[in-house]
C-alpha atoms as a PDB file:
ATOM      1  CA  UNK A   1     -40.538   2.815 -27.065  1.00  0.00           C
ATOM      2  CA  UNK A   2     -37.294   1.273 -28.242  1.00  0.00           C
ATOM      3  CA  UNK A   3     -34.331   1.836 -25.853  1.00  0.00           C
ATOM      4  CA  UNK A   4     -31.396   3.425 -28.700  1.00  0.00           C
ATOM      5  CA  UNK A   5     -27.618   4.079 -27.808  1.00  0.00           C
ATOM      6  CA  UNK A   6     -25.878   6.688 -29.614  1.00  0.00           C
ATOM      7  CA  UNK A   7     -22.613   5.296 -30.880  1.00  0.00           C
ATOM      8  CA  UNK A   8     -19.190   6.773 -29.431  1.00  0.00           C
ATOM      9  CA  UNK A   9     -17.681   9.463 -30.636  1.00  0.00           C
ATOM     10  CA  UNK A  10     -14.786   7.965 -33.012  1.00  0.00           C
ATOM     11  CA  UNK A  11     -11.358   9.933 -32.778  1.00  0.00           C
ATOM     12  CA  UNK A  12     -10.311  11.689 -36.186  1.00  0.00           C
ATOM     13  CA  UNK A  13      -6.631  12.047 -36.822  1.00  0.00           C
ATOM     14  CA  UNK A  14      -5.578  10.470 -34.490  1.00  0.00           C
ATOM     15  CA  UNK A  15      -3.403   7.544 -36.869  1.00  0.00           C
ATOM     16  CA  UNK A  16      -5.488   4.907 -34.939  1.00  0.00           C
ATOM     17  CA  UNK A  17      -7.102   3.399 -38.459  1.00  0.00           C
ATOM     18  CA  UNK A  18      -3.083   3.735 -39.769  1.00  0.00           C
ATOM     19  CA  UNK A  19      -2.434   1.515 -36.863  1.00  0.00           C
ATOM     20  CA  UNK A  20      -5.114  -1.130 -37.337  1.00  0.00           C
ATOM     21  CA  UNK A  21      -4.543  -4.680 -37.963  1.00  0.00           C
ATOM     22  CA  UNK A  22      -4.991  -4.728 -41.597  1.00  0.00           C
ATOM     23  CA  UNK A  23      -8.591  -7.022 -41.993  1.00  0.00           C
ATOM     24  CA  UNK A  24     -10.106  -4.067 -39.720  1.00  0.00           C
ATOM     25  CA  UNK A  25      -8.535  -0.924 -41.400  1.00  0.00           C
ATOM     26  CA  UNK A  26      -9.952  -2.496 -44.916  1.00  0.00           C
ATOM     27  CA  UNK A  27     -12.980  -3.522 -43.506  1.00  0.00           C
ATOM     28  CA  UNK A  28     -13.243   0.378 -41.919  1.00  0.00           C
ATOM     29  CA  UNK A  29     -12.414   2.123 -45.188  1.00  0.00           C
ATOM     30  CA  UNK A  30     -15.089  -0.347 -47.326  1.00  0.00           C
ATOM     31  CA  UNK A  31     -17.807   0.915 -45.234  1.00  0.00           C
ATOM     32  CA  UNK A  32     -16.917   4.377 -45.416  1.00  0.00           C
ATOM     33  CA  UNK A  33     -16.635   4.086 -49.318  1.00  0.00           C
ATOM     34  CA  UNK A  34     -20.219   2.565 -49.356  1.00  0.00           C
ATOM     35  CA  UNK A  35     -22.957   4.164 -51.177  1.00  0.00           C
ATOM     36  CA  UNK A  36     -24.782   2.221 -48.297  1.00  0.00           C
ATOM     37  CA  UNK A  37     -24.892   5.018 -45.632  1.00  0.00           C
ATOM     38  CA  UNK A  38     -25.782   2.128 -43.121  1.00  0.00           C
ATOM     39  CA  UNK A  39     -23.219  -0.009 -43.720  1.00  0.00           C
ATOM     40  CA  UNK A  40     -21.249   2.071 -41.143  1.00  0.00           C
ATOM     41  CA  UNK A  41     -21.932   3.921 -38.165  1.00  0.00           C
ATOM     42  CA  UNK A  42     -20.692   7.733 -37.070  1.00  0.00           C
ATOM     43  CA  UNK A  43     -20.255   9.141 -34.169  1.00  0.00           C
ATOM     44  CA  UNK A  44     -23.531   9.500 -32.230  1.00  0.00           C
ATOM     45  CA  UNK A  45     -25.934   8.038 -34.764  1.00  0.00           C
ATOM     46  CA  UNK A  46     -28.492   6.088 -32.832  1.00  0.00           C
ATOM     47  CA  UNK A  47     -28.087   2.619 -32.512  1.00  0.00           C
ATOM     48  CA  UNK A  48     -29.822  -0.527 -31.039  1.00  0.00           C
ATOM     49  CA  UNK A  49     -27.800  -2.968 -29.731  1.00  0.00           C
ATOM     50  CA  UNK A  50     -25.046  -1.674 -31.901  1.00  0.00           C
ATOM     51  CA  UNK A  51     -26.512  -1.700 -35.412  1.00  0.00           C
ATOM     52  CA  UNK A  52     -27.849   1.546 -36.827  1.00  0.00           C
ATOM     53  CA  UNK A  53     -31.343   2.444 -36.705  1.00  0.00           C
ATOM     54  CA  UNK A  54     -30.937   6.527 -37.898  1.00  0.00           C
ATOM     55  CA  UNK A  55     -28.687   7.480 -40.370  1.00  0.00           C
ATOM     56  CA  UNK A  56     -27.235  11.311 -40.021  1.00  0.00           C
ATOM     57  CA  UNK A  57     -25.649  13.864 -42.438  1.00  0.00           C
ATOM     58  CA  UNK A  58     -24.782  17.468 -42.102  1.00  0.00           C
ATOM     59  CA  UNK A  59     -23.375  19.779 -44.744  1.00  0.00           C
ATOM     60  CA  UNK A  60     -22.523  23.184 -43.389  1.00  0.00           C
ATOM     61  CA  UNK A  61     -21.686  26.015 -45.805  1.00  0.00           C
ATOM     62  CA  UNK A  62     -21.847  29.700 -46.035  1.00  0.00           C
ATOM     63  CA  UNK A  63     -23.193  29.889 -42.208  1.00  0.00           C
ATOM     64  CA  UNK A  64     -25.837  27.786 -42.804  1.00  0.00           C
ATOM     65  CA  UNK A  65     -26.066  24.114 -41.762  1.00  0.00           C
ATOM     66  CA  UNK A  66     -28.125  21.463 -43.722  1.00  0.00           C
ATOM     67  CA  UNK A  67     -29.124  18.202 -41.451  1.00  0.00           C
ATOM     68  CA  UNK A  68     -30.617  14.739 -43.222  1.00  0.00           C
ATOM     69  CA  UNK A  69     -31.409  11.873 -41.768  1.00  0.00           C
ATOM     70  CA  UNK A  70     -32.991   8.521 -42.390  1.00  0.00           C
ATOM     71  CA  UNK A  71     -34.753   5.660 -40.607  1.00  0.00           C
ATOM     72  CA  UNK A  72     -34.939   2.355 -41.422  1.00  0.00           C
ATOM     73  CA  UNK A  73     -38.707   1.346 -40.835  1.00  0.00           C
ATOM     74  CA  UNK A  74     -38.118  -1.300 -42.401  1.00  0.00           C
ATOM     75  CA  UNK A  75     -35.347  -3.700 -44.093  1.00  0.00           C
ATOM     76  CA  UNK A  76     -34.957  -6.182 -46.940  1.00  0.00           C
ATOM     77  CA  UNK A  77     -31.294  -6.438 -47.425  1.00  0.00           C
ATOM     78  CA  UNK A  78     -31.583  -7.916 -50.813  1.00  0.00           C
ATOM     79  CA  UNK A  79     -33.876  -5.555 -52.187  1.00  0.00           C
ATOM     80  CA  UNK A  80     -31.433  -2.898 -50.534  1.00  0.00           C
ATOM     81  CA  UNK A  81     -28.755  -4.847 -52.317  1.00  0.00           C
ATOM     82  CA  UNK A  82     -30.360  -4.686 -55.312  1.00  0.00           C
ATOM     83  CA  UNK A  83     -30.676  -0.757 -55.198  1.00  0.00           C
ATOM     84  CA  UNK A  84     -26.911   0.002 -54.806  1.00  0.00           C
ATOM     85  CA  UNK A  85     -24.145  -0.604 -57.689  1.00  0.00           C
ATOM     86  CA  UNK A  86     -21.009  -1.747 -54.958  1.00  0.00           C
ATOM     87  CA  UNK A  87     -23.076  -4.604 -53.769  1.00  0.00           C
ATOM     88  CA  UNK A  88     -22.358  -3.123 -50.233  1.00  0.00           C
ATOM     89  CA  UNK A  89     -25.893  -3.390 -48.930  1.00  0.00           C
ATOM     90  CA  UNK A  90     -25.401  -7.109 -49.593  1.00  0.00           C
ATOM     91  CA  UNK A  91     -25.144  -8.098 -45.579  1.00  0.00           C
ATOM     92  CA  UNK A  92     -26.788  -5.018 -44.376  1.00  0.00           C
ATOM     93  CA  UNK A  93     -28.763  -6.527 -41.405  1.00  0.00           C
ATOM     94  CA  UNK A  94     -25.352  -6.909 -39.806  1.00  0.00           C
ATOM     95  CA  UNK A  95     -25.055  -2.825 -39.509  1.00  0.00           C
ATOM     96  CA  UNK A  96     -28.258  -1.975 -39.121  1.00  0.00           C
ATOM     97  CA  UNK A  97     -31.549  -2.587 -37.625  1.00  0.00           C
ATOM     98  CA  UNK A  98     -35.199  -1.787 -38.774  1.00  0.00           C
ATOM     99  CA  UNK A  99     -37.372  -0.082 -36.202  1.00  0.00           C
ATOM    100  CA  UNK A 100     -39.619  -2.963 -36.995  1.00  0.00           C
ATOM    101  CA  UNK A 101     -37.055  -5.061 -35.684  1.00  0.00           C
ATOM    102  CA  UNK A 102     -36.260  -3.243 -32.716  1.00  0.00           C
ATOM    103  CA  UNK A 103     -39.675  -2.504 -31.511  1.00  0.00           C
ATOM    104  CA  UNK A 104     -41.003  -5.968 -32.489  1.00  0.00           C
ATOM    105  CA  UNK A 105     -44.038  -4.974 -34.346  1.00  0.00           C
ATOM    106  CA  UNK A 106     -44.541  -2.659 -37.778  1.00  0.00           C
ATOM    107  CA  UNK A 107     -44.310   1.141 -37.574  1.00  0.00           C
ATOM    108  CA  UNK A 108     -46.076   3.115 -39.616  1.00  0.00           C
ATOM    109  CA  UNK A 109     -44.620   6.031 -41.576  1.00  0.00           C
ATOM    110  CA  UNK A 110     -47.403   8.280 -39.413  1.00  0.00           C
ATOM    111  CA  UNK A 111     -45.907   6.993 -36.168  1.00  0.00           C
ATOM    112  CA  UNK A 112     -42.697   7.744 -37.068  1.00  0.00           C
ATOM    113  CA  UNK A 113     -43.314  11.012 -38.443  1.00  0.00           C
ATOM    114  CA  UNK A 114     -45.680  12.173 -35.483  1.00  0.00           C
ATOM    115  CA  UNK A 115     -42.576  10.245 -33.224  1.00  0.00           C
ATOM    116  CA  UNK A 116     -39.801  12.868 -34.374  1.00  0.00           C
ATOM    117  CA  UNK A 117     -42.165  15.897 -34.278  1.00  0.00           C
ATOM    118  CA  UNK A 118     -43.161  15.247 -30.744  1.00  0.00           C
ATOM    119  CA  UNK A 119     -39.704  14.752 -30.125  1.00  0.00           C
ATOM    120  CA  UNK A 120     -38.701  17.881 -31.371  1.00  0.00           C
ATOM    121  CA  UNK A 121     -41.345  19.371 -29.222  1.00  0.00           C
ATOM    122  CA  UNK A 122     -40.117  18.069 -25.998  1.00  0.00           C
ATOM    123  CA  UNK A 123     -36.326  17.984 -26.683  1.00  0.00           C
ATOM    124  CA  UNK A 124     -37.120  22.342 -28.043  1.00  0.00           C
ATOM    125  CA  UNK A 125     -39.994  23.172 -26.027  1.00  0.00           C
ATOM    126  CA  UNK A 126     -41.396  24.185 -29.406  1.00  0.00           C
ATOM    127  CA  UNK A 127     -44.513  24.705 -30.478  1.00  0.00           C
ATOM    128  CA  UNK A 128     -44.919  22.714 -34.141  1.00  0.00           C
ATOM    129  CA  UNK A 129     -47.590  24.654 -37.091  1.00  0.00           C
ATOM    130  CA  UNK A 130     -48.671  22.425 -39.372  1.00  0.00           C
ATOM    131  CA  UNK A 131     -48.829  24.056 -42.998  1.00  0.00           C
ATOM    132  CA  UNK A 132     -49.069  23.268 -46.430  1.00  0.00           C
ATOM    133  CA  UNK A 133     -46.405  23.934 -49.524  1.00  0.00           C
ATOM    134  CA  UNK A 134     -47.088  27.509 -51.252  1.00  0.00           C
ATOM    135  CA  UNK A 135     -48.338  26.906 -55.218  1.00  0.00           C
ATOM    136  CA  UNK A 136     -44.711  28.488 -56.490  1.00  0.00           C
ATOM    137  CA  UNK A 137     -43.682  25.863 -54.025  1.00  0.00           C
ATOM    138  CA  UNK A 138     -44.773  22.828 -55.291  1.00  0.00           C
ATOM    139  CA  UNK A 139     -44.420  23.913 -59.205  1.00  0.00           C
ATOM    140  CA  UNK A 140     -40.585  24.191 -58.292  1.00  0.00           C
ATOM    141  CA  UNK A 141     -40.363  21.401 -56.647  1.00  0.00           C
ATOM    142  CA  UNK A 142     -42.208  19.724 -59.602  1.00  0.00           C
ATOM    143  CA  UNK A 143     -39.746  21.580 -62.222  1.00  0.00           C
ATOM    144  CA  UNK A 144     -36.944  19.733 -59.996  1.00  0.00           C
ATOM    145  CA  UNK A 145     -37.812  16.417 -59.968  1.00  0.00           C
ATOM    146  CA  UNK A 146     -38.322  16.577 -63.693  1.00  0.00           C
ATOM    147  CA  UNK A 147     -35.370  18.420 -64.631  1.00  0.00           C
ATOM    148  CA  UNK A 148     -32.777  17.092 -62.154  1.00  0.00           C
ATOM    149  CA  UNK A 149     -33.868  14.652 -59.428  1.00  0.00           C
ATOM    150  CA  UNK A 150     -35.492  12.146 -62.436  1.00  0.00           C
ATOM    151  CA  UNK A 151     -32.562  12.013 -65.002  1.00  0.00           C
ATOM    152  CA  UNK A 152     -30.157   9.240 -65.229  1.00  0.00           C
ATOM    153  CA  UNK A 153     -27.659  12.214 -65.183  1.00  0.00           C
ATOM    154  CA  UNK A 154     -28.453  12.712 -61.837  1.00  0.00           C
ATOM    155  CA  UNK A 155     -29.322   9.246 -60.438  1.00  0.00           C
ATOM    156  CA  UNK A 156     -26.146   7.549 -62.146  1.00  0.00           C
ATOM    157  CA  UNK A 157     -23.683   9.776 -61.417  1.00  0.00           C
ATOM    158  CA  UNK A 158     -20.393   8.958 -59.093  1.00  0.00           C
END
């Protein structure tokens, strides 16, 4: 196991980024325009030894709440770089930290996977059902990809 912090809760509204000495405050509001999401860390994402290891995102709309998340299993900052228009990602390994890294050996995207679902299980006391995609399913989700998820319309945009 890797020992991971979660990162304090930062205070919104408060007028304490107003009041920052001005290298910080436009340091602060770079990362939070970054297309990298871990260039910056929230409040409570885990961390290692204070770079960011999970990346977190909720949307919550019309009573229902939509929860994404990321790990880094690995990281090549300038292949990262290389991904993102704002150059951002460019010293990435500052913010964040590959579970490779952390643990000090390669994990697989099995480990992780079968990681978080025992996780769930203890954290829940849940029993997890493994099942596959329903043919309607996976045509959709086909359909998508080609008609949205694929198209420089989508991909380009911002």
């Amino acid at each position: 196991g890797v020992t991971a912090e979660a990162a304090p809760q930062k205070h919104r509204g408060n007028g304490a980024l107003r009041q920052a000495p001005r290298q910080a405050r436009d340091i602060a509001q770079d990362s939070a325009r970054s297309a990298a999401c871990f260039a910056t860390t929230s409040s409570y994402e885990l961390t290692v030894g204070g770079r960011k290891v999970v990346g977190s995102a909720q949307m919550r709309q019309g009573g229902v709440l939509l929860q994404h998340g990321s790990v880094l299993l690995e990281l090549d900052d300038a292949r990262f770089a290389s991904l993102l228009r704002d150059g951002a990602a460019a010293n990435l390994g500052q913010h964040a930290a590959s579970l490779a890294e952390a643990s000090g050996r390669p994990i697989s995207w099995e480990e992780a996977a079968e990681a978080v679902a025992q996780g769930f299980v203890q954290a829940l006391g849940i029993e997890l059902i493994p099942g596959e995609a329903a043919p309607e399913e996976l045509a959709l989700a086909q359909r998508l990809v080609v008609e949205k998820y694929a198209t420089a319309a989508w991909n380009l945009r911002r």
